[in-house]
Protein backbone atom coordinates (compact mmCIF):
# COMPACT_ATOMS: atom_id res chain seq x y z
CA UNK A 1 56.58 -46.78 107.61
CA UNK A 2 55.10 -49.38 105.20
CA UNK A 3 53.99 -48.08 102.17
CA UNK A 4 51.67 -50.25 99.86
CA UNK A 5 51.33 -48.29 96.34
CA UNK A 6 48.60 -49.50 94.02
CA UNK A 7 47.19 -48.26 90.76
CA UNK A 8 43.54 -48.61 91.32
CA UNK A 9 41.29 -49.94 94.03
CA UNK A 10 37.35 -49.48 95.05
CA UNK A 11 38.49 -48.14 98.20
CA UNK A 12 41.92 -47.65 100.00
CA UNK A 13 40.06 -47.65 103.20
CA UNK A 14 38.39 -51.14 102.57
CA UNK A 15 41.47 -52.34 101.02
CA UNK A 16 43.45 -51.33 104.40
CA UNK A 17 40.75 -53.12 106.42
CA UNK A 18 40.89 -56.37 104.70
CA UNK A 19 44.56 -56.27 104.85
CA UNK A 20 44.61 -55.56 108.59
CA UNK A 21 41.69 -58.50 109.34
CA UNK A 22 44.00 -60.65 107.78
CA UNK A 23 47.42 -59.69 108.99
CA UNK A 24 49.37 -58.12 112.11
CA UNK A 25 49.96 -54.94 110.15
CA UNK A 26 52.65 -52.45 111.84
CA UNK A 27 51.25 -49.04 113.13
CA UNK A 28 51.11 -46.35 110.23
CA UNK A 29 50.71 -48.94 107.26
CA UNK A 30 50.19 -46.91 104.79
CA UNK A 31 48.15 -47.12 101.61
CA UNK A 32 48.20 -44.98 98.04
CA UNK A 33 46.15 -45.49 94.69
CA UNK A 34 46.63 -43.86 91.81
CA UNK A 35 42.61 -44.27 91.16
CA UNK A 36 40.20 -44.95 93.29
CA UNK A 37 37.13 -45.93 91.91
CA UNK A 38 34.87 -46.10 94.92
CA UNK A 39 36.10 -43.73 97.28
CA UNK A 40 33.84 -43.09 100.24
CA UNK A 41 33.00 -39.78 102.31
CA UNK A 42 31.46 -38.84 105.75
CA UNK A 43 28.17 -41.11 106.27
CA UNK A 44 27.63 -42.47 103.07
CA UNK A 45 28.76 -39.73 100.39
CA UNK A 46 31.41 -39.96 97.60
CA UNK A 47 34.81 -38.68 97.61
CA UNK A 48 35.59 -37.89 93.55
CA UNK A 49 39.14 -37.70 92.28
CA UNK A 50 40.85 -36.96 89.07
CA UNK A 51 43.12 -40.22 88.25
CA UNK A 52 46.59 -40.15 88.74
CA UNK A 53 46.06 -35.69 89.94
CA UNK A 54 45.62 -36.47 93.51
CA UNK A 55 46.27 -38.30 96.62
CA UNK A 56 44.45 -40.86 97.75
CA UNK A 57 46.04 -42.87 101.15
CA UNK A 58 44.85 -44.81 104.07
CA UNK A 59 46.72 -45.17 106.94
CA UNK A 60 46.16 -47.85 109.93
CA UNK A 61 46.52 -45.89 113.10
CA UNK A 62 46.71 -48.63 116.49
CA UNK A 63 46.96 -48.17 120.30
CA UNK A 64 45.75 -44.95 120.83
CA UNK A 65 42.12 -45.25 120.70
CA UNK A 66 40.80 -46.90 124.40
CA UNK A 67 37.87 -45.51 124.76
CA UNK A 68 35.05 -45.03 122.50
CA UNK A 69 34.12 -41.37 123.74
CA UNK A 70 37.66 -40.81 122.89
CA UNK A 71 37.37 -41.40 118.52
CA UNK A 72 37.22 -37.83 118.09
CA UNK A 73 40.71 -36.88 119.43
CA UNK A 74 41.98 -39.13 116.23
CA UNK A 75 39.91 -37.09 113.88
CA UNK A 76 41.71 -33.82 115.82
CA UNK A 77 45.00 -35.07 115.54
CA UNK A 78 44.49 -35.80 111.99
CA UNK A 79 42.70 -32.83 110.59
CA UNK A 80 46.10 -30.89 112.59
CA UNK A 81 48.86 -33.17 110.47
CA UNK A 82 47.27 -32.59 107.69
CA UNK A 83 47.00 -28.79 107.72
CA UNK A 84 50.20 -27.98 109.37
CA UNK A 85 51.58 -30.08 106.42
CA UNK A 86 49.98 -28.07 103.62
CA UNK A 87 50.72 -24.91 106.25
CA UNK A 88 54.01 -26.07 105.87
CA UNK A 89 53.89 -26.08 101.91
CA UNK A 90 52.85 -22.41 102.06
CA UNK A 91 49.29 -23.46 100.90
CA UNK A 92 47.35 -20.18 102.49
CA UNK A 93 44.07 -19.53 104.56
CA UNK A 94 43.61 -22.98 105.80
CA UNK A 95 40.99 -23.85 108.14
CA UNK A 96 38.66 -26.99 109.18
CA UNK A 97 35.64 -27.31 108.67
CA UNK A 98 33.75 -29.17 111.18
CA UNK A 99 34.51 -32.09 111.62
CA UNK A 100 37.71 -32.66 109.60
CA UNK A 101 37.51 -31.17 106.20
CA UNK A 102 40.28 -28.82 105.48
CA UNK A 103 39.66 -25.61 103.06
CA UNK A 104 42.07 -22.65 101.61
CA UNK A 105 40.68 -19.78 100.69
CA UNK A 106 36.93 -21.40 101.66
CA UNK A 107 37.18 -24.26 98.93
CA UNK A 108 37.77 -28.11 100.44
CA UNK A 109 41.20 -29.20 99.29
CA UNK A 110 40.92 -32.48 101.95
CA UNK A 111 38.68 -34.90 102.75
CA UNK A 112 39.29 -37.38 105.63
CA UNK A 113 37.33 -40.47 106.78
CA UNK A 114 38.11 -42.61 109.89
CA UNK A 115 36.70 -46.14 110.03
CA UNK A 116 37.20 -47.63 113.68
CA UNK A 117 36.61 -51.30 114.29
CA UNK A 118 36.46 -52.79 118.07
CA UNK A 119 38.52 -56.47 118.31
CA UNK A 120 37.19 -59.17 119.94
CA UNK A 121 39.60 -58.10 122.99
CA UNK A 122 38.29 -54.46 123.25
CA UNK A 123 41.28 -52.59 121.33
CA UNK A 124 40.14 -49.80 118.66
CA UNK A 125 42.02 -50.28 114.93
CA UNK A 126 41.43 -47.03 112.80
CA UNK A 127 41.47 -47.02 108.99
CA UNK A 128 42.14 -43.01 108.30
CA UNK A 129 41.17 -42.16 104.91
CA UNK A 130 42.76 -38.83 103.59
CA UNK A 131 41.93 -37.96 100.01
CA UNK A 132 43.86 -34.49 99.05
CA UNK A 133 43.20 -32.26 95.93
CA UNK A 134 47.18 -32.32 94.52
CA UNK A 135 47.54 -31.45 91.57
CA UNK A 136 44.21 -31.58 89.74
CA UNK A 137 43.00 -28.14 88.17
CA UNK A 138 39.64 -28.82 86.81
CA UNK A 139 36.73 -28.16 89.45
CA UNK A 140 33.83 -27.50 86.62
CA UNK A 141 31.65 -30.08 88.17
CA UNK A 142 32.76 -29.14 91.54
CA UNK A 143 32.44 -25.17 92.40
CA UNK A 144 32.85 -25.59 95.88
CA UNK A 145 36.37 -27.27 95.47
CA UNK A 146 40.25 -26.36 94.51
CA UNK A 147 43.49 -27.85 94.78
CA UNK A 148 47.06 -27.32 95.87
CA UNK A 149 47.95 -26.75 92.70
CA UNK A 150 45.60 -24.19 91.91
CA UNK A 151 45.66 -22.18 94.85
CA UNK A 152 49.52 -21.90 95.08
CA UNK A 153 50.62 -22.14 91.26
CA UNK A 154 52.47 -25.36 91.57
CA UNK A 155 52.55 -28.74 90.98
CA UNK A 156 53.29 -31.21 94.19
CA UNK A 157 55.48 -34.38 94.74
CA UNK A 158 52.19 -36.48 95.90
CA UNK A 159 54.97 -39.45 97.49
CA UNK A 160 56.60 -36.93 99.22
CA UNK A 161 53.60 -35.52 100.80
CA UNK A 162 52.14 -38.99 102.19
CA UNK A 163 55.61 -39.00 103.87
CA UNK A 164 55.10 -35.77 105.55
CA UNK A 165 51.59 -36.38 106.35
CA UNK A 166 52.59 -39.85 108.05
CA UNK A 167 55.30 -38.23 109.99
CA UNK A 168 53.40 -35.75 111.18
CA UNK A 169 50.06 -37.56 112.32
CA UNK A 170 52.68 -39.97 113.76
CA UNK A 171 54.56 -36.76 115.77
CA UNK A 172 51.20 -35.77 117.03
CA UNK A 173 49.78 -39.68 117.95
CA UNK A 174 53.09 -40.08 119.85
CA UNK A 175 52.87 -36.17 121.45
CA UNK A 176 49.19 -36.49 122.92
CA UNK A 177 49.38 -37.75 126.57
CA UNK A 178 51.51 -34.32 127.25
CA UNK A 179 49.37 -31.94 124.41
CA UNK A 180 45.72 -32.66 124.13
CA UNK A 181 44.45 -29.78 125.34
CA UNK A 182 46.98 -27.63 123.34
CA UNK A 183 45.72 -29.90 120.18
CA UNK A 184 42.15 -29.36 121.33
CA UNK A 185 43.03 -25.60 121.48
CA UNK A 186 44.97 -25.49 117.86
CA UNK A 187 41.76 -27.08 116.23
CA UNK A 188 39.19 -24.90 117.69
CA UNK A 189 41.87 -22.28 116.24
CA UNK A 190 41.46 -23.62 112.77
CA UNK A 191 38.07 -24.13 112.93
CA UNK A 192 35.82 -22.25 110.05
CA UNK A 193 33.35 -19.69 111.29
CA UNK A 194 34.10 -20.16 114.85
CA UNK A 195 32.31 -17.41 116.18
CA UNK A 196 30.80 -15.88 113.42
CA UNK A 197 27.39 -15.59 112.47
CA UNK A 198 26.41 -18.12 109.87
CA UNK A 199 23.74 -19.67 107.87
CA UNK A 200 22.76 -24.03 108.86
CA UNK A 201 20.64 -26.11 107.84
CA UNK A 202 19.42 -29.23 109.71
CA UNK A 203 18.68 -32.32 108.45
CA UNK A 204 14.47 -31.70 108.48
CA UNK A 205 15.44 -29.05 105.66
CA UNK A 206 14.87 -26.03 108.10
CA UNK A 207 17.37 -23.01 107.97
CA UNK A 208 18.60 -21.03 111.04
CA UNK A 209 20.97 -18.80 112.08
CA UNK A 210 23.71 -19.72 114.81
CA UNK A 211 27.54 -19.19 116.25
CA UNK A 212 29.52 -21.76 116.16
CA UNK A 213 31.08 -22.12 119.83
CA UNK A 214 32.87 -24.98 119.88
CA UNK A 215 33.06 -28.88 119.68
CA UNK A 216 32.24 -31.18 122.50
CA UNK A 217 34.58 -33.69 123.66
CA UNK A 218 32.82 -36.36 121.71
CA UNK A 219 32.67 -34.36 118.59
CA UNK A 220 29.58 -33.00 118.11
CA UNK A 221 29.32 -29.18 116.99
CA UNK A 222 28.35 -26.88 119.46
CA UNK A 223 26.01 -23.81 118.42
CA UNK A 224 24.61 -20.51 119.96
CA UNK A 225 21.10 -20.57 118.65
CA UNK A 226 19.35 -16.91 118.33
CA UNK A 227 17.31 -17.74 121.64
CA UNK A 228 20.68 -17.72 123.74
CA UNK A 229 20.78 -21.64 123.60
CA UNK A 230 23.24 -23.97 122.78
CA UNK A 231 22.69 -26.62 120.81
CA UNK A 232 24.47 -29.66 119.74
CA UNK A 233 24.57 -31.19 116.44
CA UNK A 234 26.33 -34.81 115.05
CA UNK A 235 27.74 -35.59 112.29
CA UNK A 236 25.09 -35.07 109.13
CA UNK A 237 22.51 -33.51 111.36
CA UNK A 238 23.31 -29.58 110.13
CA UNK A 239 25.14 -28.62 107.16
CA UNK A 240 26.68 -25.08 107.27
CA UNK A 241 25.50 -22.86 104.01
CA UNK A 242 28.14 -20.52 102.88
């Protein structure tokens, strides 16, 4: 894979875009940043990072988006490299929660953000942003947040573990013609609160009580409501309260 390692940028994602605009960039470019002064999360928020503590990468994922009722199986086979990776690393109790953020022991440890663009010929180019709590150890500002580091004791080789995360996402891009529905079934596996009883709150401020049951195939988050509906929320619509 090409890797491109820089010290600081706004954004790795929009640094990755402008690079592939301008350039036949090969599949799984890769980018790192020491600092990243802009970074971006799901529909408009902020991803925060300790300089230098963490890893930030984007990689450009081609040919395997067609369709776009299909963009969801990318965020799927990402949210899976990642946490078989830190799995992997003996990082415990890791789950995703809906859609893509990854959490041990209930605290978000990974971020991820996929930018698709359509070309003028109808091909889909992805720009998947993964920002990963390494090795940073103050979450002050931050309670709902941790690290690798401080969950498992250790500090991490954060080169070593774009490599792995690469390889994998590439392992699972290459596998999915012959494994989506066994991908589909691992993340519903992973999911957080899958079938539990929990707390949401929708985005006219009003709290209810559902089940998560499952995700549709275009990503949105399927709930049991407490009149034996089920209801279907996108992205930013509900947030979960735990």
């Amino acid at each position: 894979m090409r890797l491109i390692k820089l010290d600081a940028i706004d954004s790795t994602n929009d640094f990755l875009k402008a690079l592939s605009s301008q350039d036949e960039l090969e599949n799984f470019t890769t980018v790192t940043a020491e600092n990243q002064t802009k970074g971006k999360g799901q529909v408009g928020g902020v991803w925060k990072s300790e300089a230098g503590k963490n890893l930030t990468m984007s990689v450009l994922v081609k040919d395997f988006l067609f369709n776009n009722d299909d963009v969801f199986n990318l965020s799927i086979a990402v949210s899976l490299a990642v946490s078989e990776v830190l799995k992997m690393l003996n990082i415990p109790d890791i789950c995703i929660k809906w859609p893509n953020d990854i959490l041990s022991y209930n605290k978000k440890i990974v971020g991820i953000l996929i930018e698709n663009t359509i070309k003028s010929d109808g091909r889909i180019v992805s720009v998947v942003g993964i920002g990963i709590n390494v090795n940073q150890t103050d979450f002050n500002e931050l309670p709902t947040a941790s690290s690798m580091s401080v969950i498992s004791g250790q500090s991490f080789d954060k080169e070593e573990l774009t490599v792995l995360i690469v390889e994998k996402l590439k392992e699972k891009i290459q596998l999915w013609n012959t494994s989506e529905k066994t991908f589909w079934d691992d993340y519903f596996n992973f999911l957080f609160k899958k079938g539990i009883p929990t707390a949401f709150r929708d985005n006219s401020n009003r709290d209810f009580m559902g089940i998560i049951q499952g995700v549709s195939p275009i990503g949105k988050l399927q709930v049991l409501l407490e009149n034996d509906s089920i209801a279907e929320f996108e992205i930013k619509e509900v947030k979960m309260l735990y």
